[in-house]
Protein backbone atom coordinates (compact mmCIF):
# COMPACT_ATOMS: atom_id res chain seq x y z
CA UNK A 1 170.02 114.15 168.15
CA UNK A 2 166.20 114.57 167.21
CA UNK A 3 166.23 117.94 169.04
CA UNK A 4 169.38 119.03 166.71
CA UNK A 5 166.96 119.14 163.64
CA UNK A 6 165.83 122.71 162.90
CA UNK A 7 162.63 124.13 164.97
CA UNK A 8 162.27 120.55 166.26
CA UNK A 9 159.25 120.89 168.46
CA UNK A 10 157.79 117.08 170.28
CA UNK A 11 154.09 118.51 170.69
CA UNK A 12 153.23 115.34 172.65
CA UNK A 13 153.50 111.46 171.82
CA UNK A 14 151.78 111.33 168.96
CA UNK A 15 153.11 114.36 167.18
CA UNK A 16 156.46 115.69 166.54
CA UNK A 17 157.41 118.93 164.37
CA UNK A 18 160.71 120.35 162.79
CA UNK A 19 162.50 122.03 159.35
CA UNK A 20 164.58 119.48 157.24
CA UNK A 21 166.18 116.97 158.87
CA UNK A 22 169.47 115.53 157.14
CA UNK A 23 169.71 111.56 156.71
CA UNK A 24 171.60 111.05 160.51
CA UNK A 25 168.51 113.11 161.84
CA UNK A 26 166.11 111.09 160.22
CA UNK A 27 167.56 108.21 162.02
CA UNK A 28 167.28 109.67 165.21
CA UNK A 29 163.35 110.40 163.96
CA UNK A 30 163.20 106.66 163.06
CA UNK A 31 165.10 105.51 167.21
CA UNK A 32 162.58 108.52 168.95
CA UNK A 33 159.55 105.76 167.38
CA UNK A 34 157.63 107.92 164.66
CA UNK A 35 156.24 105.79 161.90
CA UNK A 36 155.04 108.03 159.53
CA UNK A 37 157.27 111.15 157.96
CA UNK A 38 155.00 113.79 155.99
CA UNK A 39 156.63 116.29 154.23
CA UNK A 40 155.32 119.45 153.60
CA UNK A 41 157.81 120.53 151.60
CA UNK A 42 158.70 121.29 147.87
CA UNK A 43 161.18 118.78 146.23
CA UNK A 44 163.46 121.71 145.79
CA UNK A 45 167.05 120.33 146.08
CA UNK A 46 168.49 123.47 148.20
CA UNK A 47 166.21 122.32 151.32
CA UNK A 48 165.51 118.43 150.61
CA UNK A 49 166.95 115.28 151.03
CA UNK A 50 168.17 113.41 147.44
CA UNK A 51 165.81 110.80 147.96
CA UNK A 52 163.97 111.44 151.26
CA UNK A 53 161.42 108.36 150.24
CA UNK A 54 163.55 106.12 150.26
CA UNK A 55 165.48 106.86 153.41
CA UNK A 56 162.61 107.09 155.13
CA UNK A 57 161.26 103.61 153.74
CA UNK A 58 165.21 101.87 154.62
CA UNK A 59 164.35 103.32 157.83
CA UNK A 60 160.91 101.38 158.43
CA UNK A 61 158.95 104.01 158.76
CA UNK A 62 155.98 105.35 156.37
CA UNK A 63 156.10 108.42 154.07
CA UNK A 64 153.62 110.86 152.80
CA UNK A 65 154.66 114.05 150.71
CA UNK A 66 152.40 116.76 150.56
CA UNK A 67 153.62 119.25 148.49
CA UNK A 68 152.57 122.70 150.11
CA UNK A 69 153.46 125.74 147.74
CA UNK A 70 154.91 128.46 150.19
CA UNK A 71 153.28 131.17 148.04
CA UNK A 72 150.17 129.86 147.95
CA UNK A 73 148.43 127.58 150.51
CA UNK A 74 145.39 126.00 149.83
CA UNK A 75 142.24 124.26 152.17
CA UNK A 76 143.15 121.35 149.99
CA UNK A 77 146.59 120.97 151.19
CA UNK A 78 145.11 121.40 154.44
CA UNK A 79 142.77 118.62 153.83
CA UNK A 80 145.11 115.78 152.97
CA UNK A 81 146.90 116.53 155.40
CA UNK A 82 144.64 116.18 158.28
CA UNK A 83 143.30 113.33 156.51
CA UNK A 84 147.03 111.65 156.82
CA UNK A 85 146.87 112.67 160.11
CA UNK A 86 143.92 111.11 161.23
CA UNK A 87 144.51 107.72 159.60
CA UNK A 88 147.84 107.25 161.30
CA UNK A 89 146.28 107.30 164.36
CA UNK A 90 147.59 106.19 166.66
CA UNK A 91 150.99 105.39 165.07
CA UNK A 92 153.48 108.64 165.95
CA UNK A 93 153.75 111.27 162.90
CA UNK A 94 156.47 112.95 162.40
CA UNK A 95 156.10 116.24 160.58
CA UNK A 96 158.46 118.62 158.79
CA UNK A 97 158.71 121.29 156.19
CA UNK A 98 161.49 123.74 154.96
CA UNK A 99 161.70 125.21 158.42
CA UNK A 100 158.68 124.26 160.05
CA UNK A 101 156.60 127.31 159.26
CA UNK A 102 154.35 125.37 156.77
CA UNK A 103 154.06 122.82 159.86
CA UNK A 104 153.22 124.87 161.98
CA UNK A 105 150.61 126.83 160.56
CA UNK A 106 148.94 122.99 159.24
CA UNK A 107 149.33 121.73 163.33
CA UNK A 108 147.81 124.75 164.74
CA UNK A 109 144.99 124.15 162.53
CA UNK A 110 144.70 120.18 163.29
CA UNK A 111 145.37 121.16 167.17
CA UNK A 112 142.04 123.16 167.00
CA UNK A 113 139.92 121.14 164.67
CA UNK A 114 140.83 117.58 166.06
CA UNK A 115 143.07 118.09 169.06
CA UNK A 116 140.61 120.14 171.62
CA UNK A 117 143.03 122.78 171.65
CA UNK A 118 141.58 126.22 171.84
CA UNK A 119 141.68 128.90 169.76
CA UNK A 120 144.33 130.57 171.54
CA UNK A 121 146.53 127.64 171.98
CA UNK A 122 146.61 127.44 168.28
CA UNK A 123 147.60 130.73 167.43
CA UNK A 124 150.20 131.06 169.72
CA UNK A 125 151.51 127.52 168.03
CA UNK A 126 151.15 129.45 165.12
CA UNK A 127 153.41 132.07 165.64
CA UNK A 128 156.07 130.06 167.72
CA UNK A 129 158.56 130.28 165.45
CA UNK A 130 157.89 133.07 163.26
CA UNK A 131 155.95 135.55 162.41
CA UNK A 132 153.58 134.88 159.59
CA UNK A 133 153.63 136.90 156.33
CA UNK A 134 150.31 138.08 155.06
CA UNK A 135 150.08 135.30 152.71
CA UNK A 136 149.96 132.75 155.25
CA UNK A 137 148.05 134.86 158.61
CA UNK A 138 145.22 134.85 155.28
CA UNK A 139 145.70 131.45 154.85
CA UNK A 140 145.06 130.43 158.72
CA UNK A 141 141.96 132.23 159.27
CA UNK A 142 140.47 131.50 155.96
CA UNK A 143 141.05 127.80 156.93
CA UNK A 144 140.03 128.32 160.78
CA UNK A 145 136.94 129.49 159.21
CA UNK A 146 136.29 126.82 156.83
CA UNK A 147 136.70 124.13 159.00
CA UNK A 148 134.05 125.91 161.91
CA UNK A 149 131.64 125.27 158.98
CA UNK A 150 132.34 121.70 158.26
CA UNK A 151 130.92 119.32 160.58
């Protein structure tokens, strides 16, 4: 059932991606062993869950919302999430947006920061499931840059 949730995508173990999963997929998240849900989401009730907190809490797993305006991306946004990411290690994260397009964008980055990926494995994660609007191909290399600087 985890592979009925929108864009799911298992990247390995550690890592799985998707869109919104309803409350029966987010059991099948909680069975598949992920013990942390971060939402990248807005709170807007056409693409959320009621109360996705606390299903995900009844389910024993962790949650961590990290609101990511689609419009407008930030390094910041970025930042807490790869610094949820990192301190879950080396529980299994489960990750999820709208649609996954947010997610993607955020795992691409992580891949190539923290993951060893290259830069090419990135972008093609990138652009797996869509093709990125200006707003957010900015976003990505502004970030990609950003984080080349930081040690």
């Amino acid at each position: 059932m985890i592979e009925e949730i929108r864009n799911f995508i298992a990247l390995d173990a550690a890592y799985g991606t998707a869109g919104q999963p309803t409350e029966e997929q987010l059991q099948a998240v909680a069975r598949a062993g992920y013990q942390l849900v971060i939402n990248l989401g807005l709170l807007d009730p056409k693409y959320c869950l009621p109360d996705e907190a606390g299903s995900v809490a009844r389910l024993n797993m962790q949650y961590r919302h990290i609101p990511v305006d689609f419009q407008n991306p930030t390094l910041d946004d970025f930042l807490a999430f790869r610094d949820a990411l990192l301190a879950a290690r080396p529980r299994p994260v489960f990750v999820h947006c709208a649609a996954n397009y947010r997610v993607s964008c955020f795992m691409s980055l992580f891949g190539e920061r923290d993951l060893g990926w290259s830069a090419q494995q990135a972008e093609a994660h990138f652009r797996r499931l869509w093709s990125p609007n200006e707003v957010w191909s900015r976003f990505f290399e502004q970030t990609r840059l950003a984080l080349r600087s930081m040690p």
